[in-house]
Protein backbone atom coordinates (compact mmCIF):
# COMPACT_ATOMS: atom_id res chain seq x y z
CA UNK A 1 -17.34 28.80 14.77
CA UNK A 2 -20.34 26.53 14.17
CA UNK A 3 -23.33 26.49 16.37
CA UNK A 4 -26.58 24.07 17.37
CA UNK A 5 -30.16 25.40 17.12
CA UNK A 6 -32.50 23.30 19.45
CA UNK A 7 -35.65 22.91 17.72
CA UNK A 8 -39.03 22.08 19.21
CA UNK A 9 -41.79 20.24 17.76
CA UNK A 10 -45.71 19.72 18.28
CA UNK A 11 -46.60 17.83 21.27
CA UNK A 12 -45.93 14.20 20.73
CA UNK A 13 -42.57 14.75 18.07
CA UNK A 14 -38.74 14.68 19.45
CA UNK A 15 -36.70 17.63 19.50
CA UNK A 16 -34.10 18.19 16.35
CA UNK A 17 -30.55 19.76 17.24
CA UNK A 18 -29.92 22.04 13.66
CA UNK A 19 -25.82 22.06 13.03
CA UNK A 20 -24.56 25.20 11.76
CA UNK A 21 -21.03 25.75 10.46
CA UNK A 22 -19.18 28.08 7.59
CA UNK A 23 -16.68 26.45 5.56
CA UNK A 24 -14.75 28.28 2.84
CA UNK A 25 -17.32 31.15 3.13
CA UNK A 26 -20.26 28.83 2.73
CA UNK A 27 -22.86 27.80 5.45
CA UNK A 28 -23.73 24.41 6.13
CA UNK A 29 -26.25 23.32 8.02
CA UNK A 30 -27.22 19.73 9.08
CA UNK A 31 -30.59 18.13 11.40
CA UNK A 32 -29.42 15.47 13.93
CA UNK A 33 -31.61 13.62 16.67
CA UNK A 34 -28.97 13.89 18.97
CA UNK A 35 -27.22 16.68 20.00
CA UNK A 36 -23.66 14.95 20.78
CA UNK A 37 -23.98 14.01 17.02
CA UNK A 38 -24.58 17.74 15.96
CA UNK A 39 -21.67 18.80 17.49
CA UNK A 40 -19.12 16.29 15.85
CA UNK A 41 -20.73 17.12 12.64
CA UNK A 42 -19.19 20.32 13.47
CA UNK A 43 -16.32 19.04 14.61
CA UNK A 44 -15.35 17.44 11.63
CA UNK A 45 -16.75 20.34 9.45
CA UNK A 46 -14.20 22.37 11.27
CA UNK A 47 -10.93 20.00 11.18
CA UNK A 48 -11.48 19.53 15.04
CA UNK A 49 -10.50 16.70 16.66
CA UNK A 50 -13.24 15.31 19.71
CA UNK A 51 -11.56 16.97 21.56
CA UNK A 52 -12.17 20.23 20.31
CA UNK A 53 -8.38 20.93 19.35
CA UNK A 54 -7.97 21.90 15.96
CA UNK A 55 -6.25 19.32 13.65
CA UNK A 56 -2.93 19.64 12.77
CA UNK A 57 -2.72 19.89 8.88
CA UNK A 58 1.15 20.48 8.66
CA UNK A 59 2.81 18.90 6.42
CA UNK A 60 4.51 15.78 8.38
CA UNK A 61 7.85 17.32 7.09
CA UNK A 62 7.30 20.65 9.19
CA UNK A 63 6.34 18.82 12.03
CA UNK A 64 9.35 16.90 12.15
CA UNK A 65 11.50 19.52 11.26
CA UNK A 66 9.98 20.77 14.81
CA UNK A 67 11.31 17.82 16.53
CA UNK A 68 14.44 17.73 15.73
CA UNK A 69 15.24 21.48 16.53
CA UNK A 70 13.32 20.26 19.83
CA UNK A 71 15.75 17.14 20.27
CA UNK A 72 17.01 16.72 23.97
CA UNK A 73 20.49 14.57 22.89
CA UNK A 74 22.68 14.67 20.03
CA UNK A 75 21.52 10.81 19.74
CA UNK A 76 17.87 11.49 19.31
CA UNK A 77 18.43 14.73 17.05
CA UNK A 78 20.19 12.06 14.59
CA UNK A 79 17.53 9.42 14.66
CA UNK A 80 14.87 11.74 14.02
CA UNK A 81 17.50 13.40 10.96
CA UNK A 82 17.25 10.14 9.77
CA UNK A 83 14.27 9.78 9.32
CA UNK A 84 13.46 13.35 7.90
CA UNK A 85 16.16 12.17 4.96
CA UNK A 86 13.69 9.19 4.39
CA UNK A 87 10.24 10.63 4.59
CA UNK A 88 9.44 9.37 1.27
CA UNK A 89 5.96 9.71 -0.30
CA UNK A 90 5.09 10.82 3.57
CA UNK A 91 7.41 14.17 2.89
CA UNK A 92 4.72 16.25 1.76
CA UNK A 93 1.52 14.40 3.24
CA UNK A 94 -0.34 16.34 6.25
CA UNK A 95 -0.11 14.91 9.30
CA UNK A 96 -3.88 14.47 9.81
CA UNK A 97 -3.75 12.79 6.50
CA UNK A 98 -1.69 10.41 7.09
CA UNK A 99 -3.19 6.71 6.62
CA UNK A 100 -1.99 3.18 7.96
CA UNK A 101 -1.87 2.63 4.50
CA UNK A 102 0.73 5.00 3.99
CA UNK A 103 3.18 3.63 6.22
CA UNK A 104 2.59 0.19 5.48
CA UNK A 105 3.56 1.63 1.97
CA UNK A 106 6.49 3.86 3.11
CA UNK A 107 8.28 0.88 4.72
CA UNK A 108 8.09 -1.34 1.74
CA UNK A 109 9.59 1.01 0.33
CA UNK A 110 12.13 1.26 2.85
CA UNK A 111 12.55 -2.82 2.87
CA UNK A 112 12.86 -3.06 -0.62
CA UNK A 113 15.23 -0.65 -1.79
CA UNK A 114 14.72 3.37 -1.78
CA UNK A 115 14.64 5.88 -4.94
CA UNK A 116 15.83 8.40 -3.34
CA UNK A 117 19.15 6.07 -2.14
CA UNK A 118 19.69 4.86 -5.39
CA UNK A 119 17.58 1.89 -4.54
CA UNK A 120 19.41 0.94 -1.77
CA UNK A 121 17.03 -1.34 1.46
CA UNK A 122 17.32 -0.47 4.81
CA UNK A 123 17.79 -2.88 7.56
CA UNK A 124 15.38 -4.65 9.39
CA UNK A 125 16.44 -3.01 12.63
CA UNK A 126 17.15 0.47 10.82
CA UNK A 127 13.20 0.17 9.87
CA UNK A 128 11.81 -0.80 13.04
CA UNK A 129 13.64 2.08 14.59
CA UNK A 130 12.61 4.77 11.92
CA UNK A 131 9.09 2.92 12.55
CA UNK A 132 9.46 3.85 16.56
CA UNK A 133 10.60 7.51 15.60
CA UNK A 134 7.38 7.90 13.44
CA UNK A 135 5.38 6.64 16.04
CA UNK A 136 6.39 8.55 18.79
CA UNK A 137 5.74 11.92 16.87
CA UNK A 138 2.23 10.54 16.28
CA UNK A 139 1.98 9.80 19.83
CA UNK A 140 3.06 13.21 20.98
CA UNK A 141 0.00 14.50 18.29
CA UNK A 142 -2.81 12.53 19.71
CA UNK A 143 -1.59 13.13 23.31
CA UNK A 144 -2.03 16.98 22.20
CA UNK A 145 -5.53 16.29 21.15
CA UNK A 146 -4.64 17.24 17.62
CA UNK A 147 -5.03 13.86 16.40
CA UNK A 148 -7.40 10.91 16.83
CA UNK A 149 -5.41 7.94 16.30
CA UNK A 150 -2.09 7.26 15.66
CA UNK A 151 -1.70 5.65 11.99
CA UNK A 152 1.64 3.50 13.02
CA UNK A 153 0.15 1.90 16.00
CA UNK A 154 -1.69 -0.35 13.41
CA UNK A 155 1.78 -1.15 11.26
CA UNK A 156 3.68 -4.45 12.17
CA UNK A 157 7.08 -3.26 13.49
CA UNK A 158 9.22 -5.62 11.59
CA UNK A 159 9.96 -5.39 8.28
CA UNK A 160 8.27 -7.82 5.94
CA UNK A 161 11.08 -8.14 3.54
CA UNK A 162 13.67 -11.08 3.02
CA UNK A 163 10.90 -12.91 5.64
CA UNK A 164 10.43 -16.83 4.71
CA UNK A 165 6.98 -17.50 2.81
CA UNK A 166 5.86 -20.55 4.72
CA UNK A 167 3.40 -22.72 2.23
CA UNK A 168 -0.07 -21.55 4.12
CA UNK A 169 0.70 -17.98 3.45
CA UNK A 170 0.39 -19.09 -0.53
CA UNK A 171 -2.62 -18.49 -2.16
CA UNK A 172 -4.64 -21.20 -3.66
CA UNK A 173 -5.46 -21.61 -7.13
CA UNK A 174 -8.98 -21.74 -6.11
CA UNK A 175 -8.55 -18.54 -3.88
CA UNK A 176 -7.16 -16.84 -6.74
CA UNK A 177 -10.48 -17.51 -9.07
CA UNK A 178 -12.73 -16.24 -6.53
CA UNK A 179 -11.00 -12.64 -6.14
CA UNK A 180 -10.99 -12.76 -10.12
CA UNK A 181 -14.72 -13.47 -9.82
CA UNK A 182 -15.45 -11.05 -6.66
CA UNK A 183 -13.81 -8.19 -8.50
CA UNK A 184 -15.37 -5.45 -11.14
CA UNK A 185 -13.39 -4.41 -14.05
CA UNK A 186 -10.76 -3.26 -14.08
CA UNK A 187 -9.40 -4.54 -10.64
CA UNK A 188 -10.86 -8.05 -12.00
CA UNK A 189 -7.86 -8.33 -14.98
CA UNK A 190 -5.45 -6.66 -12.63
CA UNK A 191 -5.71 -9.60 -10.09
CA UNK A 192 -5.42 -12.49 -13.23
CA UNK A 193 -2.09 -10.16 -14.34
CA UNK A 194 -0.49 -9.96 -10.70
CA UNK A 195 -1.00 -13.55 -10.11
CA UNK A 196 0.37 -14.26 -13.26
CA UNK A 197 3.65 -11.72 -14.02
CA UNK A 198 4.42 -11.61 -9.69
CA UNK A 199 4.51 -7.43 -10.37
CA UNK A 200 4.33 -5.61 -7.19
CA UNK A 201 1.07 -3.22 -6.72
CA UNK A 202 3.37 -0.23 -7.74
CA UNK A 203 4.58 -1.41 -10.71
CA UNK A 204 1.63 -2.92 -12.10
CA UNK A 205 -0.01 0.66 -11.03
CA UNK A 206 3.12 2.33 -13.27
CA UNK A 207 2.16 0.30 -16.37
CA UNK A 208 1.72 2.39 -19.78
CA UNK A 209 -0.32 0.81 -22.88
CA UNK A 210 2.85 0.69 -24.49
CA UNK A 211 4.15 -1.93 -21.69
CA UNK A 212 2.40 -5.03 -23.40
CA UNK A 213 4.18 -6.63 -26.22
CA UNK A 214 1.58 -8.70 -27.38
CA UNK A 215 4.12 -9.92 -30.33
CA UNK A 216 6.70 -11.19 -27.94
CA UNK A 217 4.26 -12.17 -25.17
CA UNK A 218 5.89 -10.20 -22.42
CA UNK A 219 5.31 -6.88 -19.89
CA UNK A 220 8.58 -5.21 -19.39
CA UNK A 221 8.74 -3.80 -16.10
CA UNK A 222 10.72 0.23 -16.39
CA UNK A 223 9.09 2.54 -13.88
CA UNK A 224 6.40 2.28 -10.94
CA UNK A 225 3.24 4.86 -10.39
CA UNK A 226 4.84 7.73 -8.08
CA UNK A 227 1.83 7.38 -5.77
CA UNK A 228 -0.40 9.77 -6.42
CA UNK A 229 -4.05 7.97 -8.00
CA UNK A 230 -5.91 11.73 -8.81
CA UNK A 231 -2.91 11.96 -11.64
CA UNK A 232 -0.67 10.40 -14.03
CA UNK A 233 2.86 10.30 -12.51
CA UNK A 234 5.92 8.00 -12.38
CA UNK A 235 9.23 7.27 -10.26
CA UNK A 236 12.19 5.02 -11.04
CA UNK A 237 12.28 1.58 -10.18
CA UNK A 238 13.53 0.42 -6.65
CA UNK A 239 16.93 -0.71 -8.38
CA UNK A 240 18.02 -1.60 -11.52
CA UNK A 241 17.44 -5.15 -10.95
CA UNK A 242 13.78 -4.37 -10.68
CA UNK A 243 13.84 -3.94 -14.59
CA UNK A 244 13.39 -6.90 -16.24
CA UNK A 245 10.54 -8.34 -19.00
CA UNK A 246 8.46 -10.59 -17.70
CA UNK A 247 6.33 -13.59 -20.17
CA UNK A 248 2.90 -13.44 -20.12
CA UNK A 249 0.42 -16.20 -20.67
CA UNK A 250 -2.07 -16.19 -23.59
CA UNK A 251 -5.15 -15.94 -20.89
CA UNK A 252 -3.98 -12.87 -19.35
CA UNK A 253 -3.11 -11.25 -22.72
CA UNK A 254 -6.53 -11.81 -24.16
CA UNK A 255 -7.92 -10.36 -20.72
CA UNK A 256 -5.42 -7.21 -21.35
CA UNK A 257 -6.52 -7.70 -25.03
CA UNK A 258 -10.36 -6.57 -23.83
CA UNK A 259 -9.51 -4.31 -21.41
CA UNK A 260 -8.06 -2.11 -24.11
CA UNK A 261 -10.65 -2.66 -26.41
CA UNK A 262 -13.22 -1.30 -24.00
CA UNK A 263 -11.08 1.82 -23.52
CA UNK A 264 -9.31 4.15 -26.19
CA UNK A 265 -6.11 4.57 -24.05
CA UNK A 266 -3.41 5.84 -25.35
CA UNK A 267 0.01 4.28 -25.64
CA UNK A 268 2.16 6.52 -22.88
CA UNK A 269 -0.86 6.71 -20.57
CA UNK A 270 -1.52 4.25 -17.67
CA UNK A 271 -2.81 0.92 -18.78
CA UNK A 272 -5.14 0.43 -15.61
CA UNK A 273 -6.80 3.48 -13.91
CA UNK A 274 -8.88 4.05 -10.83
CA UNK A 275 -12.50 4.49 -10.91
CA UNK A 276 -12.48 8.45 -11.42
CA UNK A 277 -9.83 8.01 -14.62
CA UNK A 278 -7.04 8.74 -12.56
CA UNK A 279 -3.79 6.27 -12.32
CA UNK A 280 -3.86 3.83 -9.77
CA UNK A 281 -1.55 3.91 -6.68
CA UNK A 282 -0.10 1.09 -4.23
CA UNK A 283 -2.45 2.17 -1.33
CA UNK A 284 -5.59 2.38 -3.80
CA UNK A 285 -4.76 -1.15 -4.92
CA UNK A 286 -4.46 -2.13 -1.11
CA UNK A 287 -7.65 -0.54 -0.14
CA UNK A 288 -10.07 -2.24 -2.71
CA UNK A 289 -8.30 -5.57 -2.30
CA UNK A 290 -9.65 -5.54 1.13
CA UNK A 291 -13.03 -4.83 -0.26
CA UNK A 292 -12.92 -7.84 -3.01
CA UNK A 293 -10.73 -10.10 -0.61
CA UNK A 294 -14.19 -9.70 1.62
CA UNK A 295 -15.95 -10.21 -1.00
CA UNK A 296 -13.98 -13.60 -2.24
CA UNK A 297 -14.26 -15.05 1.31
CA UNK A 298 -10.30 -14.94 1.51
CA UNK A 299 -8.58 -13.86 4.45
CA UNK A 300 -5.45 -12.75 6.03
CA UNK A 301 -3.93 -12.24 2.55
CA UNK A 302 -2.76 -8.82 0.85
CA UNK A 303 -1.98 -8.36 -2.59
CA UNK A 304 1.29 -9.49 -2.12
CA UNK A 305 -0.21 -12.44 -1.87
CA UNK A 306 -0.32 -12.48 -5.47
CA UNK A 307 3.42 -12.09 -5.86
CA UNK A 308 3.95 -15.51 -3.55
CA UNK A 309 1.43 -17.13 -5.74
CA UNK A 310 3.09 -16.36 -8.83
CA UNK A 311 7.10 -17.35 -7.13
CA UNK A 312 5.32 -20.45 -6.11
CA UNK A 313 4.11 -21.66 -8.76
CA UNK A 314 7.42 -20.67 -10.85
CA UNK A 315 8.99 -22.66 -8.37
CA UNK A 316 6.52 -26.16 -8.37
CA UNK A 317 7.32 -26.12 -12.11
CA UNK A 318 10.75 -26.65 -11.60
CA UNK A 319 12.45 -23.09 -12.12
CA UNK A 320 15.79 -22.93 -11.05
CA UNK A 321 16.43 -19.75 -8.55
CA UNK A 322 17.84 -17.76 -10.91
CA UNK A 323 14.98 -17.54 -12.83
CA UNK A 324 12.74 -16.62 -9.81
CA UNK A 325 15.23 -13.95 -8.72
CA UNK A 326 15.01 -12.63 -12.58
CA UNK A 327 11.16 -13.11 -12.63
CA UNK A 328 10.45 -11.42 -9.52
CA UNK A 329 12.89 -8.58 -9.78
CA UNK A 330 14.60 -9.33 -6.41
CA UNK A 331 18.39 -7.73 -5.85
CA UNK A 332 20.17 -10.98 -5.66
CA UNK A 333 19.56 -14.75 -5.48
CA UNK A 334 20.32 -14.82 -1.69
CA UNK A 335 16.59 -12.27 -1.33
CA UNK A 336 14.81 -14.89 -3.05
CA UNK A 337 16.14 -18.26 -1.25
CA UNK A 338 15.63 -16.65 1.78
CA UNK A 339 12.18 -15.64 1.18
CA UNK A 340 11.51 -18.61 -0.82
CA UNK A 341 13.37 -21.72 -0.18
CA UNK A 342 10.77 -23.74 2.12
CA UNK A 343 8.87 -23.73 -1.21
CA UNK A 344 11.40 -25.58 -3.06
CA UNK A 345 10.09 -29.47 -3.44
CA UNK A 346 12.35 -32.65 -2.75
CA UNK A 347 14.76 -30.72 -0.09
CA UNK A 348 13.13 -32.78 2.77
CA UNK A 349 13.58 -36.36 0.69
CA UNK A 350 17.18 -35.06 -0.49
CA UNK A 351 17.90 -34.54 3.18
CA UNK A 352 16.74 -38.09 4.49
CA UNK A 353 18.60 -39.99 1.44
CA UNK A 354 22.21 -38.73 2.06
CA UNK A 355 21.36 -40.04 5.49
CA UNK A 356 20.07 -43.34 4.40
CA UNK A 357 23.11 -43.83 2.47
CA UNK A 358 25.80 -42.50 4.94
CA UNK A 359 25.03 -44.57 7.81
C-alpha cells in the first residue's frame, strides 16, 4: 500500500506531497506539488483505478467465461458463447489492456474473413451484435470501478467491410506525398509500398525479405504478422483468395532496394520492423499513422486509406474488376463492385446515352 509524506519547507516555499509505493519488491518514490496528483501516481503504480478499485488484469477470456456461467437466458448464454468462440487476438489480452485499437482490429478481422473459421466473414449484423456483447462486459467493468473507460464505446458499430468508397474518402496523390515526406524510415517506404501494392497493414506487417522478387517485379502476398510487434510471428491469410502476387513499380522497389541495404536482414525475417527491432503489427501501424497523418496535415483517413488509393487508381487506368478483385485480394468480384463501383468512370455518361437513344 503506497503512502504520501507532506513535506514542509522554509518560510516563503510551497509544501511537496512525497509518493511512496512498492512494486515488485522495489520502492518508488515520487515529489508532486499537489497532493491529488501524488495519490494517482500511486494509483497507477498500484493497477488502481481512480477509484481506488484494483484493476482487473484477467485475461478477457476468463472474464467472459464468467459471464456466460452468469447468463440469465439460454438466449444471452449463446450470444455471449459466440463471442467467446471468436475472441481472436483479444483471447488472451487482459482486460485492462485492452485498446480501441484492438477492437477496431478484432472486427476487421471479423469483416474480412476469420483464421480461425477457415477465413470465413461474419455478417454485418452478426458483428454489430458481437460488438454490443463486448461492450456490455466492458460496461459492467467500469460500472465496477475496475476500469476507466470502456475501449468499444470509441469503435463504430457497423462493420466497415463491403461499405461503398465514395470518391472524397480517396486519398490524393498529393496527400499521399506528404505522409511519404512526414514519415521517418522505415514507416516512410512502408506508406510508398501500401499505396502502391493496396496490402492491408497486416500483411504488409507479415512480409519476409524473401517476399520481394526484385527479378519478376512482384510481392507475393502468403501469410500476415500474427499481431504481436515485441516478436517475430505469423498467421495464415484471411482466405485463400488473399494469396496472390502483386507487381510492383520500379520506384517502390528501389525504395525497398535501400531499405535493405541499410539493414542486414535476413531472408525469413520480417522485411519492416518497429522501432525496438521487433515485427510490426496492424495496431502499431495504426498508431503511428495517426502520428505522421498529423504530421502530413491529412485528416479523417486511416491506413486503409492507402488500400482505396491504390483500387482507385487501378481502376482510373482502366482495370477491368477482375483484376481489382485479384489485386486487392478480395473473396469475390461482387466484394469489390460493391465497395468499389462509384469509382468506376463513364457509368453516369453510359447511363444518360441509352436514354438519349431510347426515347
Amino acid at each position: 500500500m503506497g503512502s504520501i509524506q507532506r513535506r514542509t519547507y522554509t518560510e516563503g516555499k510551497a509544501p511537496r506531497y512525497v509518493a511512496r509505493v512498492r512494486v515488485g519488491g522495489k520502492e518508488m518514490s515520487k515529489s508532486f506539488a499537489k497532493q491529488g496528483d501524488a495519490r494517482e501516481w500511486i494509483r497507477q503504480r498500484e493497477g488502481l483505478s481512480p477509484t481506488g478499485t484494483r484493476m482487473d488484469n484477467r485475461m478477457l477470456s476468463v472474464v467472459l467465461k464468467a459471464h456466460i456461467e452468469q447468463s440469465a437466458t439460454a438466449s444471452t448464454r449463446g450470444v455471449r458463447t459466440h463471442l467467446a468462440a471468436n475472441l481472436g487476438n483479444l483471447e488472451y489480452k487482459k482486460l485492462a489492456d485492452v485498446t480501441a485499437d484492438d477492437v477496431r482490429e478484432w472486427r476487421a478481422t471479423l469483416a474480412e474473413g476469420r483464421p480461425w473459421a477457415d477465413g470465413k466473414p461474419l455478417s454485418n449484423s452478426s458483428i454489430r451484435t458481437l460488438l454490443g456483447t463486448l461492450s456490455a462486459l466492458f460496461n459492467d467493468a467500469v460500472a465496477q470501478g475496475q476500469l476507466v473507460r470502456n475501449p468499444v464505446s470509441h469503435v463504430r458499430r457497423r462493420s466497415p467491410a463491403n461499405q461503398a468508397v465514395e470518391p472524397h474518402q480517396v486519398l490524393k496523390v498529393e496527400q499521399v506525398r506528404s505522409l511519404i515526406d512526414a514519415a521517418d524510415e522505415p514507416y516512410a517506404t512502408m506508406i510508398e509500398f501500401g499505396a502502391t501494392s493496396g496490402l492491408r497493414a497486416g500483411e504488409l506487417a507479415g512480409l519476409r525479405v524473401r517476399s520481394i522478387d526484385f527479378a519478376r517485379r512482384v510481392v507475393d502476398v502468403t501469410e500476415q504478422a500474427d499481431g504481436h510487434h515485441t516478436a517475430f510471428g505469423w498467421r495464415a491469410l484471411k482466405s485463400e483468395k488473399s494469396r496472390r502476387t502483386v507487381p510492383l513499380p520500379d520506384s517502390t522497389l528501389d525504395a525497398v532496394r535501400a531499405h535493405l541495404e541499410r539493414h542486414d536482414y535476413e531472408s525469413h525475417t520480417p522485411l519492416f520492423r518497429a522501432a525496438q527491432g521487433g515485427q510490426w503489427s496492424s495496431a502499431h501501424v495504426a498508431k503511428v499513422w495517426r502520428g505522421v497523418a498529423a504530421d502530413a496535415g491529412v485528416e479523417n483517413h486511416s491506413w486503409h486509406s492507402l488500400r482505396h488509393f491504390y483500387a482507385s487508381a487501378l481502376i482510373q487506368s482502366g482495370a477491368s474488376v477482375t483484376t481489382v478483385q485479384q489485386r486487392l485480394g478480395h473473396a469475390s468480384p461482387m466484394v469489390t463492385l460493391a465497395v468499389y463501383s462509384h469509382l468506376w468512370p463513364g457509368e453516369d455518361a453510359k447511363t444518360r446515352a441509352v436514354f438519349d437513344n431510347l426515347l
